[in-house]
Protein backbone atom coordinates (compact mmCIF):
# COMPACT_ATOMS: atom_id res chain seq x y z
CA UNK A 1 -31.28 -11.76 16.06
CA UNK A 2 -27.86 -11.67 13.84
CA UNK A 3 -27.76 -13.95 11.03
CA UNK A 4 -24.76 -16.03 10.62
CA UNK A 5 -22.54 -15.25 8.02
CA UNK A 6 -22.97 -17.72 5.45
CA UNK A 7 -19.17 -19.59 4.76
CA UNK A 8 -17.32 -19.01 1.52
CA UNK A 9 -17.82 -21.84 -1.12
CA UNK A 10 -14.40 -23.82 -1.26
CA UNK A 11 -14.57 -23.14 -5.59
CA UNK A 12 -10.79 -21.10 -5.12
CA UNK A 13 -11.64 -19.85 -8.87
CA UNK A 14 -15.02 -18.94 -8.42
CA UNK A 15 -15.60 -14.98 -9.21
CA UNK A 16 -16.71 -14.62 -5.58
CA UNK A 17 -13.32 -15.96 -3.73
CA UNK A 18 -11.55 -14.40 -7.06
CA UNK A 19 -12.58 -10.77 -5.96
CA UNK A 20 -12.76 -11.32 -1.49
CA UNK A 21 -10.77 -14.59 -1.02
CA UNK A 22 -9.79 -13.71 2.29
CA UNK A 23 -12.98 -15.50 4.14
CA UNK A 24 -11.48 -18.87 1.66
CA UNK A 25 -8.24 -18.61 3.00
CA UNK A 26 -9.62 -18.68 6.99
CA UNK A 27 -12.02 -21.39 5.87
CA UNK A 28 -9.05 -23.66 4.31
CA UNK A 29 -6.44 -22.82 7.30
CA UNK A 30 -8.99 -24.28 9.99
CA UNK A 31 -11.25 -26.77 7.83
CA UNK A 32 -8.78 -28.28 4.82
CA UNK A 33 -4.88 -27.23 4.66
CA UNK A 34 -4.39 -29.49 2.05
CA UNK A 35 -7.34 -28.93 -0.18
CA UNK A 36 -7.89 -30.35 -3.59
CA UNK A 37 -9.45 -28.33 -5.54
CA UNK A 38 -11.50 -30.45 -8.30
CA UNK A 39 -12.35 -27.62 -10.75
CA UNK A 40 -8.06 -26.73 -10.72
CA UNK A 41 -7.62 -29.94 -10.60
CA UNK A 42 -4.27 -29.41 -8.20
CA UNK A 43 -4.19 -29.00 -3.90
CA UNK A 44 -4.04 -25.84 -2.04
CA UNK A 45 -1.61 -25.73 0.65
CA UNK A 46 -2.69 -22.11 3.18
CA UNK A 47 -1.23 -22.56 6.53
CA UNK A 48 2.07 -20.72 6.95
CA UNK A 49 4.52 -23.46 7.72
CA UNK A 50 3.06 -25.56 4.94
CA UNK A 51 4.04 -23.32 2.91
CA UNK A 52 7.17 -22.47 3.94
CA UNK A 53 8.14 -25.89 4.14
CA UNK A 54 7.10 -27.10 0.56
CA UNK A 55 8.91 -24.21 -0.84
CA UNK A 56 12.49 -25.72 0.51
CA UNK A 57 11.17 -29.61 -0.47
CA UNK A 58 13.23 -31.11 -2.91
CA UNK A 59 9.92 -33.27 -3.93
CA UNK A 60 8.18 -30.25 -5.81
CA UNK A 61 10.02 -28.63 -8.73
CA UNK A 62 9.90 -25.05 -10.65
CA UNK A 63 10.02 -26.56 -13.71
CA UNK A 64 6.85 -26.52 -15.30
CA UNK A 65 8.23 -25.80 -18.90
CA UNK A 66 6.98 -29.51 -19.66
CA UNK A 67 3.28 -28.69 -17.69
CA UNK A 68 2.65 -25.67 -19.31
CA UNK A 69 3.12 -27.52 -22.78
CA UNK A 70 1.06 -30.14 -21.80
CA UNK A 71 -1.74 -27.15 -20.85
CA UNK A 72 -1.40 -25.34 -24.16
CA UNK A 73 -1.00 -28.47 -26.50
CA UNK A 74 -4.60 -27.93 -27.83
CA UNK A 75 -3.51 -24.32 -29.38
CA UNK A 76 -0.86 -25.86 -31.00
CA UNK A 77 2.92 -26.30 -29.38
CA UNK A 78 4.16 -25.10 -32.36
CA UNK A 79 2.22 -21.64 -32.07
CA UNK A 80 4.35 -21.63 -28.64
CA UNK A 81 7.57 -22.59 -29.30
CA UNK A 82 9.89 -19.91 -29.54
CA UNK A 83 8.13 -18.66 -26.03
CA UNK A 84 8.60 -22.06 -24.40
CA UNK A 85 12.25 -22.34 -25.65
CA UNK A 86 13.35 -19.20 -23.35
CA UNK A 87 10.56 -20.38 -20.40
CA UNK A 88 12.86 -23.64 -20.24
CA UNK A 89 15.85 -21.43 -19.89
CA UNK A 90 14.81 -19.27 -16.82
CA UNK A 91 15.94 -19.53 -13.52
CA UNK A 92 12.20 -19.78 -12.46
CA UNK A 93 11.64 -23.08 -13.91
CA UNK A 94 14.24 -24.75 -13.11
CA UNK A 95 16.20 -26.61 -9.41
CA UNK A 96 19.11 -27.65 -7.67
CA UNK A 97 21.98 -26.81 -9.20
CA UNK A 98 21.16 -25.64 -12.32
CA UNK A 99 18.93 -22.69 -11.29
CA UNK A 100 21.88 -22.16 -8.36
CA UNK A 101 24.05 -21.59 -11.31
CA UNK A 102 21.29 -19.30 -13.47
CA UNK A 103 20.67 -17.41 -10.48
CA UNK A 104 24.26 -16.58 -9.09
CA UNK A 105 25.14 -15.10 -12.49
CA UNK A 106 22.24 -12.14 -11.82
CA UNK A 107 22.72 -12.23 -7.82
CA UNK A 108 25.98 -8.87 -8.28
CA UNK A 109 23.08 -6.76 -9.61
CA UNK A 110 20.44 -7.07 -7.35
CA UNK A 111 22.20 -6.85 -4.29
CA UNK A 112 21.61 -3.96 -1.43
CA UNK A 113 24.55 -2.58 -2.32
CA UNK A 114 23.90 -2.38 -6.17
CA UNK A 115 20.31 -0.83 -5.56
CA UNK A 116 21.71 1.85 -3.60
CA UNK A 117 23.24 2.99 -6.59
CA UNK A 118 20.16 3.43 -8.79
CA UNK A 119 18.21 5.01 -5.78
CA UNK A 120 18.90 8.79 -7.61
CA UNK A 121 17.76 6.51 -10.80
CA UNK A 122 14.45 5.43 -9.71
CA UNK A 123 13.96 8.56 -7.69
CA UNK A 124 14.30 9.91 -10.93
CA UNK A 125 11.79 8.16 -12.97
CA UNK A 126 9.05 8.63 -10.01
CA UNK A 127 9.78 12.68 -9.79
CA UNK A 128 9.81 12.70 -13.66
CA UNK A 129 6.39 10.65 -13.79
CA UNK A 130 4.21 12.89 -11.24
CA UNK A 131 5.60 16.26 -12.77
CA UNK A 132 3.32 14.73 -16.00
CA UNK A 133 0.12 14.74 -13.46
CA UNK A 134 0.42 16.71 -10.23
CA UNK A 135 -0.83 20.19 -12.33
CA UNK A 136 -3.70 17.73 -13.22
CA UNK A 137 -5.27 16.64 -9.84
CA UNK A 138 -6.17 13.39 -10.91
CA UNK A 139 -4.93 10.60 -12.71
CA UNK A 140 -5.09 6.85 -12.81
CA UNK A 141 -2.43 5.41 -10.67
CA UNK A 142 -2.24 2.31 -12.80
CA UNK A 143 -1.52 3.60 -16.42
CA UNK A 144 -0.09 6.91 -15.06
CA UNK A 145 2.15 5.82 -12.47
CA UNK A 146 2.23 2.35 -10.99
CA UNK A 147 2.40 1.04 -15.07
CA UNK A 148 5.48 3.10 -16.24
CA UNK A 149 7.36 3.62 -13.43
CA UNK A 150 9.11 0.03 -12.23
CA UNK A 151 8.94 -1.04 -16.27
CA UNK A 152 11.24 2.65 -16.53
CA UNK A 153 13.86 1.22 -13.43
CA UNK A 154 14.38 -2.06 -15.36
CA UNK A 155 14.95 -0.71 -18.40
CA UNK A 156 17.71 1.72 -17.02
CA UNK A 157 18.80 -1.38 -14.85
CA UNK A 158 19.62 -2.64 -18.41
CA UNK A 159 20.32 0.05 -19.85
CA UNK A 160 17.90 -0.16 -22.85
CA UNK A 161 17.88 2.25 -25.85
CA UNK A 162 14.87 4.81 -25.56
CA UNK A 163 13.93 3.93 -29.28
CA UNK A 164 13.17 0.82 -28.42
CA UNK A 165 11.40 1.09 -24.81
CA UNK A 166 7.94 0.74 -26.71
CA UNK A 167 8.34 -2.23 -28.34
CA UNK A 168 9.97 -3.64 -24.35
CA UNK A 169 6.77 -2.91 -22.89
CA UNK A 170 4.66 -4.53 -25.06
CA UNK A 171 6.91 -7.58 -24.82
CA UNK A 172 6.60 -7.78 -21.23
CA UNK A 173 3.07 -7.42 -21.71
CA UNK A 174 2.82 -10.11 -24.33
CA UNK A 175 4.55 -12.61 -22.73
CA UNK A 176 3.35 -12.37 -19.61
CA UNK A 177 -0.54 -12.30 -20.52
CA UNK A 178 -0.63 -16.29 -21.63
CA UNK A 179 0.08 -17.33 -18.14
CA UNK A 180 -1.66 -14.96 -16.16
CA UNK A 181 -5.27 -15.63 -18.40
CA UNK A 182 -8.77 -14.55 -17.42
CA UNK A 183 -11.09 -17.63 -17.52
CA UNK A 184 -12.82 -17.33 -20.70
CA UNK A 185 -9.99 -16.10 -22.82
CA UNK A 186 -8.57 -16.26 -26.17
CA UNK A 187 -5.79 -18.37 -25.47
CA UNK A 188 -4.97 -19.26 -29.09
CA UNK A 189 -4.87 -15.14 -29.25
CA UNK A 190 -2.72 -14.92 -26.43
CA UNK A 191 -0.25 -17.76 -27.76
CA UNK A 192 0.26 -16.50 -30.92
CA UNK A 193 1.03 -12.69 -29.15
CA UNK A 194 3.02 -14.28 -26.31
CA UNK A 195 5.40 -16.21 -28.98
CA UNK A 196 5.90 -13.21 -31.07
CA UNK A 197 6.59 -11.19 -28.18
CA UNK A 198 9.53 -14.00 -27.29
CA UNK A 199 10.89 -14.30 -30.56
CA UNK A 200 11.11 -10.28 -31.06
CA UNK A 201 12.90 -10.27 -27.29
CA UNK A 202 15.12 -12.46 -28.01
CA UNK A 203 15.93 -10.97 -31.90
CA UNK A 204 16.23 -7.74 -30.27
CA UNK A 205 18.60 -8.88 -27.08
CA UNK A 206 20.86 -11.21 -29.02
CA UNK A 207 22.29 -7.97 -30.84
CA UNK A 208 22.03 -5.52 -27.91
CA UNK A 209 24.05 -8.16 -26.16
CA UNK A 210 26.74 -7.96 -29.24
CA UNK A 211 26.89 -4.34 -28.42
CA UNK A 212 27.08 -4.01 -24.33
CA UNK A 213 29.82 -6.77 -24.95
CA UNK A 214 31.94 -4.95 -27.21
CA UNK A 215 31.47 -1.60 -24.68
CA UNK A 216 30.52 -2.71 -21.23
CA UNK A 217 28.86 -0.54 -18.84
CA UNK A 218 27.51 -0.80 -14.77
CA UNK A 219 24.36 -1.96 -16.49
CA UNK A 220 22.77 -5.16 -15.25
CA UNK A 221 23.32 -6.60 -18.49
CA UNK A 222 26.75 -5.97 -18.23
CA UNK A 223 27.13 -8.07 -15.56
CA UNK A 224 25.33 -10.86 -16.60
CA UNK A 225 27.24 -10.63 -20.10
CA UNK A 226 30.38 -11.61 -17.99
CA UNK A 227 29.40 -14.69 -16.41
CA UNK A 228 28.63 -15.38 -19.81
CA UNK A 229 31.70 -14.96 -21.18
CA UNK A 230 33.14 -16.66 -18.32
CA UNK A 231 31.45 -19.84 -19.37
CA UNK A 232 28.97 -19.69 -16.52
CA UNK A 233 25.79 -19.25 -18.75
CA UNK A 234 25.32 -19.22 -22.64
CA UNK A 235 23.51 -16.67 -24.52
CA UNK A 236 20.40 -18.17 -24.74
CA UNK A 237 20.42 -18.33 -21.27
CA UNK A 238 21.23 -14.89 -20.62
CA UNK A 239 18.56 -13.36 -22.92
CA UNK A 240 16.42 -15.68 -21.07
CA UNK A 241 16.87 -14.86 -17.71
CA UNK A 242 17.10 -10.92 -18.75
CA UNK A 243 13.33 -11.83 -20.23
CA UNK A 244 12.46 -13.25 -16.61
CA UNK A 245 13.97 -10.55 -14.69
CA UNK A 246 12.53 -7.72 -17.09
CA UNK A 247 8.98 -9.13 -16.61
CA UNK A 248 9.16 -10.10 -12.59
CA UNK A 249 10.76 -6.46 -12.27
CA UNK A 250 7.41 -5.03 -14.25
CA UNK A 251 4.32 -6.65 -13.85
CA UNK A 252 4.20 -7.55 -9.88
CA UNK A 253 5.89 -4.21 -8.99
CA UNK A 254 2.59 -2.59 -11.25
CA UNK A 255 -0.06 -4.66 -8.84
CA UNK A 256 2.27 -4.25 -5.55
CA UNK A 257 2.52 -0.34 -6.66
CA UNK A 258 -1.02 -0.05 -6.83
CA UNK A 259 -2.73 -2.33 -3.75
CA UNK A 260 -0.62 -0.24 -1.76
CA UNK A 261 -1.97 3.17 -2.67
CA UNK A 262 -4.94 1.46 -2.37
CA UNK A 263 -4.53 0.20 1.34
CA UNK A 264 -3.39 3.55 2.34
CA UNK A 265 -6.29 5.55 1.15
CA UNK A 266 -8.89 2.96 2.46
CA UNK A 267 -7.01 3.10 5.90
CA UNK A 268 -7.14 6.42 6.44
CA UNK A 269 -5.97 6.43 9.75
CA UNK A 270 -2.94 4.38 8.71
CA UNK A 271 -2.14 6.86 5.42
CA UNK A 272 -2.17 9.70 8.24
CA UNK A 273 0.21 7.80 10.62
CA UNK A 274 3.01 7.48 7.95
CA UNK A 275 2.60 10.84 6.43
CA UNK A 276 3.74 12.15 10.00
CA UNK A 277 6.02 9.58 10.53
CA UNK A 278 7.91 9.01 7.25
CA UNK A 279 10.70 6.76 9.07
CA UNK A 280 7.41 4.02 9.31
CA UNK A 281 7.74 3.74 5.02
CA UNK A 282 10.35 0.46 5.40
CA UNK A 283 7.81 -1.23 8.07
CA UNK A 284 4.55 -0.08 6.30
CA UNK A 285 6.19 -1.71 2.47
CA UNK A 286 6.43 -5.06 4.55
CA UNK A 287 2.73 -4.79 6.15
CA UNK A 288 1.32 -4.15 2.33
CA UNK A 289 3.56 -6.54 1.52
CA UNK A 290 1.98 -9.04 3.75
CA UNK A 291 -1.85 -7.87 4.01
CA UNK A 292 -2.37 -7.89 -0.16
CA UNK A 293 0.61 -8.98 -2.36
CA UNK A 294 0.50 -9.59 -5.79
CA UNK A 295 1.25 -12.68 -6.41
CA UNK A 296 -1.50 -14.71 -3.87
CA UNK A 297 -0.26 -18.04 -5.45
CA UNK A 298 2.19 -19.86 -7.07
CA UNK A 299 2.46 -23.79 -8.10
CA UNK A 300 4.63 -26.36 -8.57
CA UNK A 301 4.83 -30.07 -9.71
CA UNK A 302 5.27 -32.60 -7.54
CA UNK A 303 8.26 -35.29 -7.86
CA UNK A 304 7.67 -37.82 -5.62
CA UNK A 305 4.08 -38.89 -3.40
CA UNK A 306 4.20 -36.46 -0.03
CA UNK A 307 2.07 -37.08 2.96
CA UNK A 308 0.63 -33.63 4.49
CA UNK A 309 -2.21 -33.56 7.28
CA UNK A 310 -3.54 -37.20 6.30
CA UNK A 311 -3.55 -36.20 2.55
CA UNK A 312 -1.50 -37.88 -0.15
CA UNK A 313 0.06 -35.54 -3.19
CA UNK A 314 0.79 -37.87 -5.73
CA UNK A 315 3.85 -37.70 -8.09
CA UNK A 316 2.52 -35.30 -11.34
CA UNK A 317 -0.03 -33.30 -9.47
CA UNK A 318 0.11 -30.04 -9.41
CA UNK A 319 0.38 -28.11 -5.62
CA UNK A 320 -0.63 -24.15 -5.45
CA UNK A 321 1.24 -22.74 -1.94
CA UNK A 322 -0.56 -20.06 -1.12
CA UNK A 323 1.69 -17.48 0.08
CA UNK A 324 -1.59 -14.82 0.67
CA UNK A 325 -2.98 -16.88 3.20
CA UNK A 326 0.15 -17.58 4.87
CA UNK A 327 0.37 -14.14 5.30
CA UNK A 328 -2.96 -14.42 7.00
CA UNK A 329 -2.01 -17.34 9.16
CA UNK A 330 -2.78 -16.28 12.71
CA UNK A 331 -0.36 -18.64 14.37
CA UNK A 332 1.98 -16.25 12.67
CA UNK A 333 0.71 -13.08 12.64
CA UNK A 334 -1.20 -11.65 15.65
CA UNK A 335 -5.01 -10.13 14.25
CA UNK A 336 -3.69 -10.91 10.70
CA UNK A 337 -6.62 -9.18 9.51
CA UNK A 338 -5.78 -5.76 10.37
CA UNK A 339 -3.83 -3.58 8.91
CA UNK A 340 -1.17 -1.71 10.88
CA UNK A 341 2.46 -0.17 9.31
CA UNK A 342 4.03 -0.56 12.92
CA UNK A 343 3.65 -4.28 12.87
CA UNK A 344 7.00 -5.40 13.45
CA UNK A 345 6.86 -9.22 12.36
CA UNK A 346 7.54 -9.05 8.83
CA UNK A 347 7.73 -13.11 8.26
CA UNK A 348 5.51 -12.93 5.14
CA UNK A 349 6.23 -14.77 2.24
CA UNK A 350 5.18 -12.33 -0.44
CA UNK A 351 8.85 -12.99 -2.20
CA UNK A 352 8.26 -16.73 -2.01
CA UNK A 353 10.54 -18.55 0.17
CA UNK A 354 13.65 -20.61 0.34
CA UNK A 355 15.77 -21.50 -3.03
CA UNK A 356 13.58 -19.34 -5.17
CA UNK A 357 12.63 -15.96 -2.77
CA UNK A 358 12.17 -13.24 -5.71
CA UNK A 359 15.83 -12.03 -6.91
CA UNK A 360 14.18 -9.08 -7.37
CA UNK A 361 12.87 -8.51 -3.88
CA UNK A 362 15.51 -5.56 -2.49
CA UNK A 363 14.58 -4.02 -5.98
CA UNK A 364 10.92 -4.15 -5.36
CA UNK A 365 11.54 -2.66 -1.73
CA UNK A 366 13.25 0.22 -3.06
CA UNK A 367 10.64 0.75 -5.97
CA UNK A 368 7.50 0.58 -3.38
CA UNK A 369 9.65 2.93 -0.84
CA UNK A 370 10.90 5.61 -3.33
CA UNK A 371 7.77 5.81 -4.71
CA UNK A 372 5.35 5.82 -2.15
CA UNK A 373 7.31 8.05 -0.79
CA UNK A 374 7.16 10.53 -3.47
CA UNK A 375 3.47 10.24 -3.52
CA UNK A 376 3.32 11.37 -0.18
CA UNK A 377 5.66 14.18 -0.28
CA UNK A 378 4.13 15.83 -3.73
CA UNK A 379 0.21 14.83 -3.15
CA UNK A 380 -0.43 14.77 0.57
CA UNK A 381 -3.92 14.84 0.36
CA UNK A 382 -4.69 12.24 -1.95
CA UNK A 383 -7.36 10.40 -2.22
CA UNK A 384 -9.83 7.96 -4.40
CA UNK A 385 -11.63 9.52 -7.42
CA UNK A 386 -15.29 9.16 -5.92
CA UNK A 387 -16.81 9.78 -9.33
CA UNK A 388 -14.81 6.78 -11.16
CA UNK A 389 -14.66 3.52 -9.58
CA UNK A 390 -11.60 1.48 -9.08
CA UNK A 391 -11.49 -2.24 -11.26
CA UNK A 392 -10.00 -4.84 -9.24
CA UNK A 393 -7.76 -7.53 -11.60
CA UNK A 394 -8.96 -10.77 -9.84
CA UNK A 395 -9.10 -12.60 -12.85
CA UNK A 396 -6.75 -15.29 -11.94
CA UNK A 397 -4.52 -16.63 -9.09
CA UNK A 398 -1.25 -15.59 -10.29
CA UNK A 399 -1.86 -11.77 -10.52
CA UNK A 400 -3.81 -9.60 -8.02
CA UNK A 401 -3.75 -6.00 -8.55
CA UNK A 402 -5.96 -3.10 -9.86
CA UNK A 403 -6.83 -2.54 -13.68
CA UNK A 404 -7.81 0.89 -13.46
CA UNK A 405 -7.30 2.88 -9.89
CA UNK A 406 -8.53 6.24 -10.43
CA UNK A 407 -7.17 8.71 -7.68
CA UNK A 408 -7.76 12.96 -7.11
CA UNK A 409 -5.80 15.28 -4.99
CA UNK A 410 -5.29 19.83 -4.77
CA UNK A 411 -3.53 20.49 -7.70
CA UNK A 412 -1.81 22.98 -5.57
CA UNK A 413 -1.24 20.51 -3.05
C-alpha cells in the first residue's frame, strides 16, 4: 500500500520549501492564493493572474527605500546611508511618472536593436572565458563561467576601465549581499560592506562620468550621460541607475546562467534535443526561464487596503508576488511541471511584469543564448562533476541559483 505524500509545511522560509519549494507553490495555488505568511510577516500572492495583475496595480508601490530603512534601523541608518541615498534614486524603487522618466533615459541602450550590436561583444567574453578551461575538463560553472561572464558584458556595455573592473565586481557584490541575506547573518557586517561599496561606486562613477562626457562614446553610459545633460535626470540619478543596471545585469544573469546548465544536464533527454537542434536555443532560454528563474519573488508595499480571494491587504503590509509559481500555474501552462524546450507558451513572468518588466530582459536573452550556446558548441559532452557535489543558494527568496556547480567534460571534446 503507497503512503501518501505528506504536504509541504506552509513556513515559505523554512530550509525545506527554501531548497524544493515547488510542492509550496501547488499547495498555495489550490489551498491559500493569498497567504499570510506569519514568520515574513507579509502575504504571498502564487496564482498567475494574481500576479500579473498586482504587478500593473497602482495600490502597491516599488518604493521600499523607506521599508528597507525601517528593516535595518537596528544596525544603525547611519551605517546605511550613503547605500540608501542611491537605493532612493533607482528606477526600481520608485512609480508612475517618476520611474517612467528614470527608465526612458536607459530604454536607447537596451533595446533589440542596441544588443545586436554587442552580440560579437558578448560572444567575445564567452569564447575568451572557456579558452581559460576547455584544456582543463572541468571547472566550476559558477566562479569560472556563469560569475565573470554577464559582470564582463556590463562592464563593456559601460565601457569601464580594465584597472578598475576588480574593485566593480566587488561593488556589485557588496551592495547586493545586504538585501539578498541568509537567515542568520551578519547584517551589521553586511551594512557596513554594502555602504562602502555605494559610496566607492558612486566616488568612482561621478569622475568616470566627467570623462565619458567630455569624450562620448556608443557606451551605455554615454547615452544615459545625455539625457542627463538634457535635463532629463541629474547625476545622482544617473550613477544611480548605472548602480541598478550594473547589479540586475550581474547577479540574476550569474543564477539564470547557472540553473540552466543545470536543467540541461539533469534532463538529459532535453540537453540532447537542443544539441541537434540548435534553432530550439530561443524557445529552450524561455522554458528555463519559466521552469527555475532566479528571482522566485519579489515584494512590494501596499498603498491602499485591496480585497483578493476574501482576504484583505491592508495599507503598509508588505505583498511577495511570486512570479516562480506563476510560472507553475497550470491554468497557464499545460503539465507545468515538466520540462520541455519546444513548449511554445512562453507567458512566464520571470522579467516581472507590467511597468517594471526587467530593462534588462533582451540583454539577459542574449547573454543566456550566446552562452549556452557556446557551451554546447565547445563542450558537447558535458556533464556534472560526480565526485563534487553541486551547492544550491536557497538561502533567501530573492536569489535562487547555485553557489558552487561543479561540471566535467573530454578535454578533447
Amino acid at each position: 500500500m503507497l503512503t501518501p505524500k505528506a504536504q509541504p509545511d506552509l513556513n515559505v522560509v523554512s530550509p525545506e520549501n527554501l531548497l524544493d519549494p515547488v510542492p509550496l507553490y501547488r499547495r498555495l495555488q489550490e489551498e491559500d492564493p493569498v497567504h499570510w505568511s506569519e514568520p515574513m510577516r507579509a502575504w504571498f500572492v502564487t496564482r498567475h493572474e494574481d500576479v500579473t495583475a498586482l504587478f500593473r496595480d497602482p495600490r502597491l508601490t516599488a518604493n521600499r527605500t523607506q521599508l528597507f530603512m525601517e528593516q535595518l534601523r537596528h544596525v544603525g541608518l547611519e551605517l546605511i546611508k550613503d547605500q540608501m541615498e542611491m537605493t532612493a534614486l533607482q528606477m526600481i524603487n520608485s512609480d508612475g511618472a517618476e520611474h517612467a522618466r528614470r527608465r526612458r533615459n536607459a530604454n536607447p541602450g537596451f533595446t533589440t536593436q542596441a544588443m545586436d550590436h554587442w552580440r560579437p561583444t558578448i560572444l567575445r567574453i564567452v569564447e575568451s572565458l572557456l579558452d581559460k578551461v576547455q584544456h582543463q575538463g572541468r571547472m566550476d560553472l559558477v566562479s569560472d563561467l556563469a560569475g565573470p561572464f554577464p559582470l564582463h558584458v556590463i562592464m563593456e556595455l559601460f565601457d569601464i576601465p580594465h584597472e578598475i573592473r576588480e574593485d566593480f565586481v566587488r561593488w556589485s557584490f557588496d551592495v547586493v549581499g545586504l538585501f539578498g541575506a541568509p537567515v542568520g547573518a551578519d547584517v551589521k557586517a553586511l551594512a557596513i560592506k554594502g555602504n562602502t561599496a555605494a559610496k566607492e561606486f558612486l566616488d568612482y562613477m561621478s569622475g568616470l562620468v566627467e570623462v565619458r562626457r567630455a569624450k562620448p562614446g556608443r557606451d551605455l553610459l554615454s547615452i544615459m550621460i545625455h539625457a542627463e545633460e538634457e535635463g532629463r535626470l541629474d547625476k545622482l540619478e544617473l550613477i544611480a541607475n548605472l548602480n541598478v543596471i550594473s547589479i540586475a545585469g550581474h547577479i540574476t544573469t550569474v543564477d539564470q546562467l547557472s540553473n540552466s546548465v543545470h536543467l540541461l544536464l539533469t534532463h538529459p533527454e532535453q540537453f540532447q534535443q537542443l544539441k541537434e537542434n540548435p534553432s530550439l536555443m530561443k524557445s529552450a532560454v524561455e522554458e528555463m526561464l519559466r521552469y527555475s528563474p532566479a528571482v522566485p519573488f519579489m515584494h512590494r508595499v501596499v498603498l491602499e487596503d485591496i480585497e483578493l480571494h476574501g482576504r484583505t491587504i491592508k495599507r503598509g503590509q508588505i505583498v511577495f508576488l511570486g512570479m516562480a509559481a506563476a510560472n507553475r500555474d497550470p491554468k497557464v501552462f499545460p503539465e507545468p511541471d515538466r520540462f520541455d524546450i519546444t513548449r511554445e507558451n512562453s507567458r512566464h513572468v520571470s522579467f516581472a511584469f507590467g511597468p517594471h518588466t526587467c530593462l534588462g530582459a533582451t540583454l539577459a536573452r542574449y547573454d543566456l543564448e550566446i552562452g549556452l550556446g557556446a557551451l554546447l558548441e565547445r563542450l558537447p559532452d558535458l556533464r556534472l562533476d560526480t565526485e563534487q557535489p553541486a551547492r544550491v543558494k536557497c538561502h533567501s527568496l530573492v536569489f535562487r541559483g547555485f553557489d558552487a556547480l561543479p561540471l566535467r567534460w573530454s578535454p578533447k571534446a
